[in-house]
N, C-alpha and C. Protein backbone atom coordinates (compact mmCIF):
# COMPACT_ATOMS: atom_id res chain seq x y z
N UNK A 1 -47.20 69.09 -74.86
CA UNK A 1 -46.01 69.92 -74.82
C UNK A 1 -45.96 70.84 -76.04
N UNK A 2 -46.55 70.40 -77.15
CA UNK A 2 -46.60 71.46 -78.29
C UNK A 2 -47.48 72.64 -77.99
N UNK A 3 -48.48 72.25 -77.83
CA UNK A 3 -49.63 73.19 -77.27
C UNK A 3 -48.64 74.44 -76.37
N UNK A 4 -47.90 73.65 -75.40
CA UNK A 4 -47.05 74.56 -74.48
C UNK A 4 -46.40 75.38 -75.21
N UNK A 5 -45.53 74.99 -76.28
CA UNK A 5 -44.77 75.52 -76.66
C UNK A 5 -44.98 76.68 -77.95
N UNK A 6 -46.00 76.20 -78.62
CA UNK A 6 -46.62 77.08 -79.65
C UNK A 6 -47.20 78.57 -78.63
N UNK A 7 -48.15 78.19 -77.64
CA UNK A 7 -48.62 79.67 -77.12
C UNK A 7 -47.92 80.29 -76.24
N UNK A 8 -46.81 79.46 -75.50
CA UNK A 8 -45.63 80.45 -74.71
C UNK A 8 -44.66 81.06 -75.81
N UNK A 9 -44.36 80.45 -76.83
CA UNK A 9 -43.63 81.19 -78.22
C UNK A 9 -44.28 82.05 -78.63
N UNK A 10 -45.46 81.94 -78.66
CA UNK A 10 -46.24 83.48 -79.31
C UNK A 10 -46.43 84.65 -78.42
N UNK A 11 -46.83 83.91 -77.46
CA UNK A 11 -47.02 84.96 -76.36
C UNK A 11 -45.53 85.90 -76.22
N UNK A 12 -44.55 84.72 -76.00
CA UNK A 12 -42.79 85.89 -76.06
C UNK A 12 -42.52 86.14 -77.42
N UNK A 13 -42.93 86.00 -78.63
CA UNK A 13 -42.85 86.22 -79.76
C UNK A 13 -43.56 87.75 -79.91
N UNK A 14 -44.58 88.10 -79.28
CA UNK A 14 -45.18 89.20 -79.96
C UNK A 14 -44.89 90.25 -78.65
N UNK A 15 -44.23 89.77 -77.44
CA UNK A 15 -43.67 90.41 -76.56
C UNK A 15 -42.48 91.39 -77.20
N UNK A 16 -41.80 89.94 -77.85
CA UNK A 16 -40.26 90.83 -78.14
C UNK A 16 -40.42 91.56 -79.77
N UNK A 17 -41.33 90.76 -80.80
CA UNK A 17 -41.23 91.20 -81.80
C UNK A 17 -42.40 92.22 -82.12
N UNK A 18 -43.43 93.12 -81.47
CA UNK A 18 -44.28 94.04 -81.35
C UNK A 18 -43.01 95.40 -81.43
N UNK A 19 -42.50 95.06 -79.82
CA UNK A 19 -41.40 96.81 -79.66
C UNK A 19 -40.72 96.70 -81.16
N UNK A 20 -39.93 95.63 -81.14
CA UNK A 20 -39.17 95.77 -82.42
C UNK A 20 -39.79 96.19 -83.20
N UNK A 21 -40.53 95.95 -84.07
CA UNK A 21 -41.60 96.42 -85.04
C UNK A 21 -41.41 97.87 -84.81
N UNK A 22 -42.27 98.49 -83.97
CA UNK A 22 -42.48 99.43 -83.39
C UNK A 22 -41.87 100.49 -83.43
N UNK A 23 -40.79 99.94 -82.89
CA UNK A 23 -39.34 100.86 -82.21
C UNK A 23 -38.67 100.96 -83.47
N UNK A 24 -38.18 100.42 -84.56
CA UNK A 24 -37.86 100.22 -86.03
C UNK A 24 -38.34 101.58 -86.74
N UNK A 25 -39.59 101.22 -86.63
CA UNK A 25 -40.78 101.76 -88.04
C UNK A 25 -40.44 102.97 -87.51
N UNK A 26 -40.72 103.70 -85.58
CA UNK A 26 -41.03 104.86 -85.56
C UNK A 26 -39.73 105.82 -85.36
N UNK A 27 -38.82 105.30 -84.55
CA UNK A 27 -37.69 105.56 -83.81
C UNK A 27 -36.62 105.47 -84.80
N UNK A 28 -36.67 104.35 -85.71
CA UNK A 28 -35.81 104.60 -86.80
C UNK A 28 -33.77 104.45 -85.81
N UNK A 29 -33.43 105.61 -86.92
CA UNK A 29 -32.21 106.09 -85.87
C UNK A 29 -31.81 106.98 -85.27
N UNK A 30 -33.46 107.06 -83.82
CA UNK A 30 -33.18 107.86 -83.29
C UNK A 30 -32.77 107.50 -82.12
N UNK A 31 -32.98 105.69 -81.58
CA UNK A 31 -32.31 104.57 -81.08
C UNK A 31 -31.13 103.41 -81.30
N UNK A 32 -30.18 104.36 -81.32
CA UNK A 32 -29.45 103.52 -81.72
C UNK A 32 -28.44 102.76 -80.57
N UNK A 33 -27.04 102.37 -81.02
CA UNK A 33 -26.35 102.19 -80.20
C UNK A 33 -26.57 101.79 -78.94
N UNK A 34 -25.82 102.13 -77.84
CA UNK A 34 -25.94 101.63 -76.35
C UNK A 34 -27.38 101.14 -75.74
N UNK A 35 -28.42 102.48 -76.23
CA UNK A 35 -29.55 102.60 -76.01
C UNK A 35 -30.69 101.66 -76.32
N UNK A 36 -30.15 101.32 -77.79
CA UNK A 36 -30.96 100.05 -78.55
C UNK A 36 -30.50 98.76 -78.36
N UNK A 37 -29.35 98.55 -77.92
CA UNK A 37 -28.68 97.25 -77.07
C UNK A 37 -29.98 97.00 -75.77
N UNK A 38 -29.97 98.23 -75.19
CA UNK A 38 -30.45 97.81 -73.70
C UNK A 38 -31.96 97.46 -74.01
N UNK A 39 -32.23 98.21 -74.95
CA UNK A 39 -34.02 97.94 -74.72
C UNK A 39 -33.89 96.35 -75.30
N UNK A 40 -33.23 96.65 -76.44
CA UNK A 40 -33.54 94.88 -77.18
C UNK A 40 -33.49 93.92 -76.00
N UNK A 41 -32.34 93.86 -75.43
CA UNK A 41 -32.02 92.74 -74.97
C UNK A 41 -33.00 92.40 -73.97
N UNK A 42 -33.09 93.67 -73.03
CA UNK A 42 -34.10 94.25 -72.00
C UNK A 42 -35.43 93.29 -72.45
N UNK A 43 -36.07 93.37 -73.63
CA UNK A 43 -37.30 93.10 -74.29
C UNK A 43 -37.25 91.74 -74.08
N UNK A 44 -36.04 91.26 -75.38
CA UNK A 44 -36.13 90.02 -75.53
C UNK A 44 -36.24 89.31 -73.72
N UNK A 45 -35.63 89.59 -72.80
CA UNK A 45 -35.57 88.72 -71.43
C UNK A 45 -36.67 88.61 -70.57
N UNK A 46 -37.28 89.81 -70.84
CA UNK A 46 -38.75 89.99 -70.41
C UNK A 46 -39.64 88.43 -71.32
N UNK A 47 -39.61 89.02 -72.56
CA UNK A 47 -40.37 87.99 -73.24
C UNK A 47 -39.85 86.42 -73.13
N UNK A 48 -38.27 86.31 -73.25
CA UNK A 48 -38.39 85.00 -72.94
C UNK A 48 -38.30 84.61 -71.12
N UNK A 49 -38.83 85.61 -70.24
CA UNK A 49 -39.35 84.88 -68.98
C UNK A 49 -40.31 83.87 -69.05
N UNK A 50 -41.39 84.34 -70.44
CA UNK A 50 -42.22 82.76 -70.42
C UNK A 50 -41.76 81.84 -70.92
N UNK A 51 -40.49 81.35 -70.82
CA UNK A 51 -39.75 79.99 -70.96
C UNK A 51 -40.32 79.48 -69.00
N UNK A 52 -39.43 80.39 -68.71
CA UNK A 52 -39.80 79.82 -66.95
C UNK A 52 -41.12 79.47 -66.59
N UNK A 53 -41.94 80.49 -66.64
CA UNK A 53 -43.55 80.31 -66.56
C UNK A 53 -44.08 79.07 -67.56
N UNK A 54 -43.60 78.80 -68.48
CA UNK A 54 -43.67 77.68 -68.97
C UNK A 54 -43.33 76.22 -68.42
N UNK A 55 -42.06 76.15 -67.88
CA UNK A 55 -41.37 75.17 -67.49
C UNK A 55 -42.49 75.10 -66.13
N UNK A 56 -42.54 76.13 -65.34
CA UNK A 56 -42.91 75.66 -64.40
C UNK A 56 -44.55 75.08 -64.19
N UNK A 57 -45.02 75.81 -65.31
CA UNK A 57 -46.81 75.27 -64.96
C UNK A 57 -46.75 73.75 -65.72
N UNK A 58 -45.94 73.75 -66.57
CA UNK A 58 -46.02 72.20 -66.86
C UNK A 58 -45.50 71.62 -66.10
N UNK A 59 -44.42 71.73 -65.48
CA UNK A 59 -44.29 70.83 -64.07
C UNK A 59 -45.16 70.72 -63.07
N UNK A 60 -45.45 71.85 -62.75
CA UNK A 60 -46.96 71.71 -61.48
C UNK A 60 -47.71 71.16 -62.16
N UNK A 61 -48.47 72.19 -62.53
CA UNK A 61 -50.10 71.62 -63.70
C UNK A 61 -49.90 69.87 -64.74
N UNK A 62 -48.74 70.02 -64.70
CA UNK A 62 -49.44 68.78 -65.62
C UNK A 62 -48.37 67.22 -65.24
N UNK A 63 -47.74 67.80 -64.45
CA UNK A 63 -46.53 66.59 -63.99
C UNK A 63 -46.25 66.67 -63.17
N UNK A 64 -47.21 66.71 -62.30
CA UNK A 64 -47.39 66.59 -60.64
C UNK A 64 -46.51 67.04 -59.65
N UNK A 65 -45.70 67.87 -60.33
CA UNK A 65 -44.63 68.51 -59.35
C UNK A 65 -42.85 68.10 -59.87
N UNK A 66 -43.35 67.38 -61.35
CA UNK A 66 -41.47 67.19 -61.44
C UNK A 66 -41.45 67.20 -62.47
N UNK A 67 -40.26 67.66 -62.86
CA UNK A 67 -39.59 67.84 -64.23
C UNK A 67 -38.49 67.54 -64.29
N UNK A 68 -38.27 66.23 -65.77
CA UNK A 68 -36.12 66.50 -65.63
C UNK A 68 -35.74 67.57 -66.23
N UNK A 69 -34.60 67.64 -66.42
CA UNK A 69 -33.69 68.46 -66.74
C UNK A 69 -33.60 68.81 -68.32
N UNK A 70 -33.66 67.49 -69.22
CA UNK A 70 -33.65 67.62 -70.46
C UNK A 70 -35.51 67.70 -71.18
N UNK A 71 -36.27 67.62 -70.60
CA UNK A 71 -37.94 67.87 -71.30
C UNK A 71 -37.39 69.15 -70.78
N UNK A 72 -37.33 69.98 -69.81
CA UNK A 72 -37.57 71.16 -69.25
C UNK A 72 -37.04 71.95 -70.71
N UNK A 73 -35.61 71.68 -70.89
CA UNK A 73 -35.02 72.45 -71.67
C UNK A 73 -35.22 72.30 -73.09
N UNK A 74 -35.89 71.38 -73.22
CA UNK A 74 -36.83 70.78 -74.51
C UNK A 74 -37.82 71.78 -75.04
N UNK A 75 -38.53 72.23 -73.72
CA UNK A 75 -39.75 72.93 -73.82
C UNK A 75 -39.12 74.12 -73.73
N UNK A 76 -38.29 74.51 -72.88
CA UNK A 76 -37.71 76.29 -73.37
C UNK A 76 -36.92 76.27 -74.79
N UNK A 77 -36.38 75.40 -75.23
CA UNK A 77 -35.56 75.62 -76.09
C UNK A 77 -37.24 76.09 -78.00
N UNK A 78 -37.89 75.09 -77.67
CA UNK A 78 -38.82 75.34 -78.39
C UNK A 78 -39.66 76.29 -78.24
N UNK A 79 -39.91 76.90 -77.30
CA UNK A 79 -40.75 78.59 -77.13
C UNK A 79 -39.23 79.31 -77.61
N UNK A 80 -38.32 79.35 -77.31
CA UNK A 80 -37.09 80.04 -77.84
C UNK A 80 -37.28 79.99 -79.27
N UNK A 81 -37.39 79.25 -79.77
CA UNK A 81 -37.43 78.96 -81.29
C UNK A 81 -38.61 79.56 -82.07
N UNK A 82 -39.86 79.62 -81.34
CA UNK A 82 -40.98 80.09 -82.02
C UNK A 82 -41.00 81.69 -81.54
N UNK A 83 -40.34 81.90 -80.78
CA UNK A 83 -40.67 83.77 -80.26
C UNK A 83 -39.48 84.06 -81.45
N UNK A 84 -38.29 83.15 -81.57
CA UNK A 84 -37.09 83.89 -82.17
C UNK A 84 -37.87 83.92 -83.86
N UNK A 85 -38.40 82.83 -83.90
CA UNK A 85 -39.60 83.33 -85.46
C UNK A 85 -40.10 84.84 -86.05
N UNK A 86 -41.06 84.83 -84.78
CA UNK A 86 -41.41 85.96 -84.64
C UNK A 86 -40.81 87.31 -84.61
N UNK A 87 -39.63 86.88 -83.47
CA UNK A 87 -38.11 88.31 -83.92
C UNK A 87 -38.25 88.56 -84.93
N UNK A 88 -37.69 87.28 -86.17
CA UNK A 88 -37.05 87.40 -87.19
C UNK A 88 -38.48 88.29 -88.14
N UNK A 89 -39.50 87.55 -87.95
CA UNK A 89 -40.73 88.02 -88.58
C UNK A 89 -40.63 89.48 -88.92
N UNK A 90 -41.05 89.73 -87.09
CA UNK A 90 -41.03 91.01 -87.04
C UNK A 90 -40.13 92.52 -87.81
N UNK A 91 -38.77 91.87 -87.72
CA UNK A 91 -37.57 92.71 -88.21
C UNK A 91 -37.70 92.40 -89.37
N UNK A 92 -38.30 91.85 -90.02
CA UNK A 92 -38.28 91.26 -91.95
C UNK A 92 -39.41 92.50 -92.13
N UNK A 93 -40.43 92.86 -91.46
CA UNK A 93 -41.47 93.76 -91.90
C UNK A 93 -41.36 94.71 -91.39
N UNK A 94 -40.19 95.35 -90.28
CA UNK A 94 -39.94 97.18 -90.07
C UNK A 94 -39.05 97.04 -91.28
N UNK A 95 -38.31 96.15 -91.80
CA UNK A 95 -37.37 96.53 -93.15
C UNK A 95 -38.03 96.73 -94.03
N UNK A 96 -39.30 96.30 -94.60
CA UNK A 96 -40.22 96.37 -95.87
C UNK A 96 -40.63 97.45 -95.58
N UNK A 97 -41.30 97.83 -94.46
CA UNK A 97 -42.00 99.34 -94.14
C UNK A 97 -41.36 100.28 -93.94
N UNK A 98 -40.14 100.38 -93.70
CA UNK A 98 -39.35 101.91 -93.58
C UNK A 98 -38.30 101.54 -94.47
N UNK A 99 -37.98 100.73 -95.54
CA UNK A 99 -37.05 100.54 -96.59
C UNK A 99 -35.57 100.86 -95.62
N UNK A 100 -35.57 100.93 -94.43
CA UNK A 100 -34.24 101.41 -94.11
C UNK A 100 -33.41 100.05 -94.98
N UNK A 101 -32.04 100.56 -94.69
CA UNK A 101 -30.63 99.79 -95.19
C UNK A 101 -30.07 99.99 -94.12
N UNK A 102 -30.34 98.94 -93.34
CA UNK A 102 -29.41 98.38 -91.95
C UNK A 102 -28.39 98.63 -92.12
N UNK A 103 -27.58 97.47 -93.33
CA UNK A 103 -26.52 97.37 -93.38
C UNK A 103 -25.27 98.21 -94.13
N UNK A 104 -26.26 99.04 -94.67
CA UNK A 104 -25.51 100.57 -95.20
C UNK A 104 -25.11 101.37 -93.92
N UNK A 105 -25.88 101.63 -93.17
CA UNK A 105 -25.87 102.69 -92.32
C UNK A 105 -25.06 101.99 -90.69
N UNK A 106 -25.19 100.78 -90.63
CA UNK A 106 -24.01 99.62 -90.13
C UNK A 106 -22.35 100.13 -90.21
N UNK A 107 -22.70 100.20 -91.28
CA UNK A 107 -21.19 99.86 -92.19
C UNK A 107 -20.77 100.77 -92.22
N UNK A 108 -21.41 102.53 -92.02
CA UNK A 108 -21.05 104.21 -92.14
C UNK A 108 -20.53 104.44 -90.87
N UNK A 109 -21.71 103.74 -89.58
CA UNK A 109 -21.57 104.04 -88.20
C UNK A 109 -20.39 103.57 -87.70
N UNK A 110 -19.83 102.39 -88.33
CA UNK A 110 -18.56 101.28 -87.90
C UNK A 110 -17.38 101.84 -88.48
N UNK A 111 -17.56 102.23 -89.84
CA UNK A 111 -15.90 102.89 -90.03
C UNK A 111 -16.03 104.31 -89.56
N UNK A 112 -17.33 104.96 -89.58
CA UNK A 112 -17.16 106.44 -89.07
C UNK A 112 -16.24 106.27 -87.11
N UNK A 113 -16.48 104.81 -86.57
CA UNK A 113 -16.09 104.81 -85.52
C UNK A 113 -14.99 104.51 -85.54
N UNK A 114 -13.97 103.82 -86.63
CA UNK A 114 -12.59 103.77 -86.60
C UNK A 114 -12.02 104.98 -86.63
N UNK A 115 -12.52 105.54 -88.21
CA UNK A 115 -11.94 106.84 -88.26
C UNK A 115 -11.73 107.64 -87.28
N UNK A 116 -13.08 107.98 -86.24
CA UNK A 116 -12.89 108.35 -84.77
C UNK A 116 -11.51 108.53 -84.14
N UNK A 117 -11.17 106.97 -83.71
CA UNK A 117 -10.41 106.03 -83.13
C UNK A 117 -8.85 106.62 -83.80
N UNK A 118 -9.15 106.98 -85.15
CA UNK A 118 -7.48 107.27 -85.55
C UNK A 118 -7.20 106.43 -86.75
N UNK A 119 -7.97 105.08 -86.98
CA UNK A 119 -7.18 103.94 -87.69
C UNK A 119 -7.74 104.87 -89.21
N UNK A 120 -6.38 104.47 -90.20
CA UNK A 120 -6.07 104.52 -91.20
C UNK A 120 -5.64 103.90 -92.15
N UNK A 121 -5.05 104.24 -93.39
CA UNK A 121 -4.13 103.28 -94.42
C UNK A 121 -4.83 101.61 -94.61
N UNK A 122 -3.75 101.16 -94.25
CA UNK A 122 -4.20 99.51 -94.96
C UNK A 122 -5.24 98.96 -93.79
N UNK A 123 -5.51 99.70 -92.36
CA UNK A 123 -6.42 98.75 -91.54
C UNK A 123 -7.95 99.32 -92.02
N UNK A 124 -7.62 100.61 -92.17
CA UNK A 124 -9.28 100.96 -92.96
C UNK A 124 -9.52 100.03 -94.24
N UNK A 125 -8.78 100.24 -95.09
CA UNK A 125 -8.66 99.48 -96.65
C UNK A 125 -9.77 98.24 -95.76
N UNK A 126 -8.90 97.57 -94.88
CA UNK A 126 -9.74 96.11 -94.93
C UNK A 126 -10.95 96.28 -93.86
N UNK A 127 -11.01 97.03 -93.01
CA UNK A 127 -12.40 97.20 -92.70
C UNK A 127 -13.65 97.45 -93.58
N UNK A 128 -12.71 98.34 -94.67
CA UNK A 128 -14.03 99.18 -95.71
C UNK A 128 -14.24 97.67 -96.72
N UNK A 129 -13.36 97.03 -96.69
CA UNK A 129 -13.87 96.14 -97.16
C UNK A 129 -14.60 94.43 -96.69
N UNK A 130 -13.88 94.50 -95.37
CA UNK A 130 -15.13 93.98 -94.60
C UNK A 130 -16.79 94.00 -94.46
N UNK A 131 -16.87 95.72 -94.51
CA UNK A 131 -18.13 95.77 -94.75
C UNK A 131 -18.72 95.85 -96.04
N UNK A 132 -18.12 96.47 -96.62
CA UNK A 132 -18.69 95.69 -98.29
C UNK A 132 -19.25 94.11 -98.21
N UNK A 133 -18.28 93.55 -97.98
CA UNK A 133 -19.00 92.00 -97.77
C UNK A 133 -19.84 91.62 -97.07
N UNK A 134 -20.08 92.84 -95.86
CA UNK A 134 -20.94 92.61 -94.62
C UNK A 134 -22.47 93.09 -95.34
N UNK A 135 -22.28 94.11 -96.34
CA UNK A 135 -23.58 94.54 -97.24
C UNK A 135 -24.03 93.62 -98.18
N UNK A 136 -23.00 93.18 -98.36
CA UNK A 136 -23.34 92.29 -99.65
C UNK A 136 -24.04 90.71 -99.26
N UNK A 137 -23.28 90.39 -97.91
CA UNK A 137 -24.07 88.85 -97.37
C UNK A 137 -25.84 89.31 -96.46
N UNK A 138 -25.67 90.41 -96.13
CA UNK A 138 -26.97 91.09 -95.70
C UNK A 138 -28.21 91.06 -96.66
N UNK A 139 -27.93 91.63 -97.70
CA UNK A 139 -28.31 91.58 -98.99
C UNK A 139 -29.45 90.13 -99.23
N UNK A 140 -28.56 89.08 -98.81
CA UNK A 140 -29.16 87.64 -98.98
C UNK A 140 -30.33 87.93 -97.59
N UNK A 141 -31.31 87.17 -98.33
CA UNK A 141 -32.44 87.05 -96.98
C UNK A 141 -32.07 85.48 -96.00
N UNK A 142 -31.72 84.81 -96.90
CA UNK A 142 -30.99 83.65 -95.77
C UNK A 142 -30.07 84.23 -94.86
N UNK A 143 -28.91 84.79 -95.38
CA UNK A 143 -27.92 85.25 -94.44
C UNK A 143 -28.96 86.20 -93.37
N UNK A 144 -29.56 87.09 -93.95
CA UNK A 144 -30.28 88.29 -93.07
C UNK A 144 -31.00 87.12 -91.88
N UNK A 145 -31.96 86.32 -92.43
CA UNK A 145 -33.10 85.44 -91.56
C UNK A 145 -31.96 84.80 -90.30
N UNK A 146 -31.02 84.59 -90.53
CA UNK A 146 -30.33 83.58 -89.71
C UNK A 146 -29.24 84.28 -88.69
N UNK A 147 -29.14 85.50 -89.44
CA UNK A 147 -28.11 86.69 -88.70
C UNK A 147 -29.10 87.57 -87.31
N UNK A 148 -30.39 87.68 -87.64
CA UNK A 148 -31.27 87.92 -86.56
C UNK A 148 -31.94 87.15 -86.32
N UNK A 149 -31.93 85.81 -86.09
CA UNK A 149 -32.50 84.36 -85.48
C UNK A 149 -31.99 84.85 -84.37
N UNK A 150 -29.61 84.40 -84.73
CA UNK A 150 -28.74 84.73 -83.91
C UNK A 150 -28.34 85.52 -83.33
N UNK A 151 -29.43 87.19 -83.17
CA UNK A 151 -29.50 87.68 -81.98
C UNK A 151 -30.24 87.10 -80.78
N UNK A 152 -31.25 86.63 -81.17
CA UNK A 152 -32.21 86.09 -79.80
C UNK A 152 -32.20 84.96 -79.21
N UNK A 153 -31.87 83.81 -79.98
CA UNK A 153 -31.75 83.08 -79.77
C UNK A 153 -30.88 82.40 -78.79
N UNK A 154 -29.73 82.96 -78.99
CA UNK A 154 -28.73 82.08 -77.71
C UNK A 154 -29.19 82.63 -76.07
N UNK A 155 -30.17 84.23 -76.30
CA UNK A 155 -30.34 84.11 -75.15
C UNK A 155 -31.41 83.53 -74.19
N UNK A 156 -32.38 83.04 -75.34
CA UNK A 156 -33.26 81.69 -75.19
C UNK A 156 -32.54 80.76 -74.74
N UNK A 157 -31.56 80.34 -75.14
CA UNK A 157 -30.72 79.24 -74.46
C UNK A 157 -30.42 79.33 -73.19
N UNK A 158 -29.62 80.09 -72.92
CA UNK A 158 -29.44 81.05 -71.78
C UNK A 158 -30.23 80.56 -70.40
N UNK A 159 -31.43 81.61 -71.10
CA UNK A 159 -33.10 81.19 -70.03
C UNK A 159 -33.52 79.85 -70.16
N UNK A 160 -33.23 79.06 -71.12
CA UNK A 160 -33.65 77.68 -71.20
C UNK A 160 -33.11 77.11 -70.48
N UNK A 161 -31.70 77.00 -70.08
CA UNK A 161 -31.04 76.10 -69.42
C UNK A 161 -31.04 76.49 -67.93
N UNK A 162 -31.30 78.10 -67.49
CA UNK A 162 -31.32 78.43 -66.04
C UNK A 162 -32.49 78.12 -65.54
N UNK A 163 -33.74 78.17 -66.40
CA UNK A 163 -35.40 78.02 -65.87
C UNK A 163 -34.81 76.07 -65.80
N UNK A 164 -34.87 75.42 -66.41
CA UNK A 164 -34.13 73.76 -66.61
C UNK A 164 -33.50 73.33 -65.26
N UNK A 165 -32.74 74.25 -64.90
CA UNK A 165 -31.40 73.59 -63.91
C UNK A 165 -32.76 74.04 -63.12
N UNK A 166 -33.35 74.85 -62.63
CA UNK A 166 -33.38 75.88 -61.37
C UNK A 166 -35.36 74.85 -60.83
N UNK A 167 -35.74 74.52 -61.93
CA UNK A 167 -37.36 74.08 -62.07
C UNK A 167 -36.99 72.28 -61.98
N UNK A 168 -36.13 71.54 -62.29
CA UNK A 168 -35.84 70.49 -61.91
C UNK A 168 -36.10 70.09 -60.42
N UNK A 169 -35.03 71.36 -59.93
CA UNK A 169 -35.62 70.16 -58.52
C UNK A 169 -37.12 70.99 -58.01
N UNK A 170 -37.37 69.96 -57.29
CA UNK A 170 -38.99 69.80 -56.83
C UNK A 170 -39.03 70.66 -55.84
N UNK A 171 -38.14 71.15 -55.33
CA UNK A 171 -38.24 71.94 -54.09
C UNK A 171 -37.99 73.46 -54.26
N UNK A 172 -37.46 73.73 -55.34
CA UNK A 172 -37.63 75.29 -55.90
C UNK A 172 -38.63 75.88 -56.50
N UNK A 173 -39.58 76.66 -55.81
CA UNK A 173 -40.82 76.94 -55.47
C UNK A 173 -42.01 76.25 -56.04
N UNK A 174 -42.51 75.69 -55.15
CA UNK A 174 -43.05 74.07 -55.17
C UNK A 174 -44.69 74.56 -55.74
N UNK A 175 -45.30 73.31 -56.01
CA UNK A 175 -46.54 74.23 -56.24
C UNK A 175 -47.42 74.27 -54.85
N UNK A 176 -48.17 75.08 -54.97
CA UNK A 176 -48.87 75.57 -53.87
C UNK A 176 -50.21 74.81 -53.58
N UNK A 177 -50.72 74.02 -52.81
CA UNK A 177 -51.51 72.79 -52.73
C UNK A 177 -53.08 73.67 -51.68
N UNK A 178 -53.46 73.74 -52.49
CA UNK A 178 -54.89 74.09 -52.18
C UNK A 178 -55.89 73.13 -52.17
């Protein structure tokens, strides 16, 4: 099961954390917003499909056609964990290579969008200082490492628990007996 889980994690690890890289270094902010929501997420779901492809060849291939409920989600939850590595990897080295400041340009885009909006006086005061703190805990590489774990990760969960419920029973697409 490690074996499983180390090369289906890498395999969705360099799925989701390659574009990132990529898309970071070259695109910068010329992807932002709505646009960079869809691809990320887009990416990440693609890459963690090999949770499913996982779950399921170890049920066929190596456990004769069954899986419970809690190994299944055992084994997605741990490719979740090693691709979300790799996320984090990945996004630790478009920050070293294009020196951007995420959380500067975060923090410009977010009150430039209140201001938008109208808000003023004492609700700006504490936004502007929301993000001060939001720069300042960014700043930390713990906070940073664990703040983009917790983009990818829950939706590893997500796929962990639907590939789990859905690959349990034996009769949802069975293996094919040649």
């Amino acid at each position: 099961m490690f074996k499983s889980i180390a090369v289906f994690g890498a395999i969705a690890g360099l799925i989701v954390g390659i574009p990132l890289f990529l898309i970071t270094t070259f695109a910068g902010k010329d992807i932002g917003g709505g646009l960079g929501l869809l691809v990320g997420y887009t990416t990440m779901l693609v890459a963690l499909s090999f949770v499913f492809v996982a779950v399921k060849r170890r049920r066929d291939a190596d456990l004769g056609g069954v899986i419970g409920f809690w190994p299944a989600l055992g084994l997605g939850l741990g490719i979740s964990v090693v691709a979300g590595i790799f996320y984090v990897v990945a996004w630790e080295a478009a920050l070293a290579v294009t020196h951007m400041d995420f959380a500067g340009e975060y923090a410009r885009a977010t009150i430039a969008q209140a201001q938008a909006k109208g808000i003023s006086g004492e609700a700006m005061e504490q936004l502007r200082a929301q993000m001060d703190q939001f720069k300042a805990q960014y700043a930390n590489p713990l906070y940073r490492v664990a703040e983009t774990f917790a983009e990818i990760f829950p939706v590893g969960v997500i796929v962990s628990i639907i590939s789990a419920a859905l690959l349990c029973n034996r009769r949802f697409l069975p293996a094919r007996r040649t």
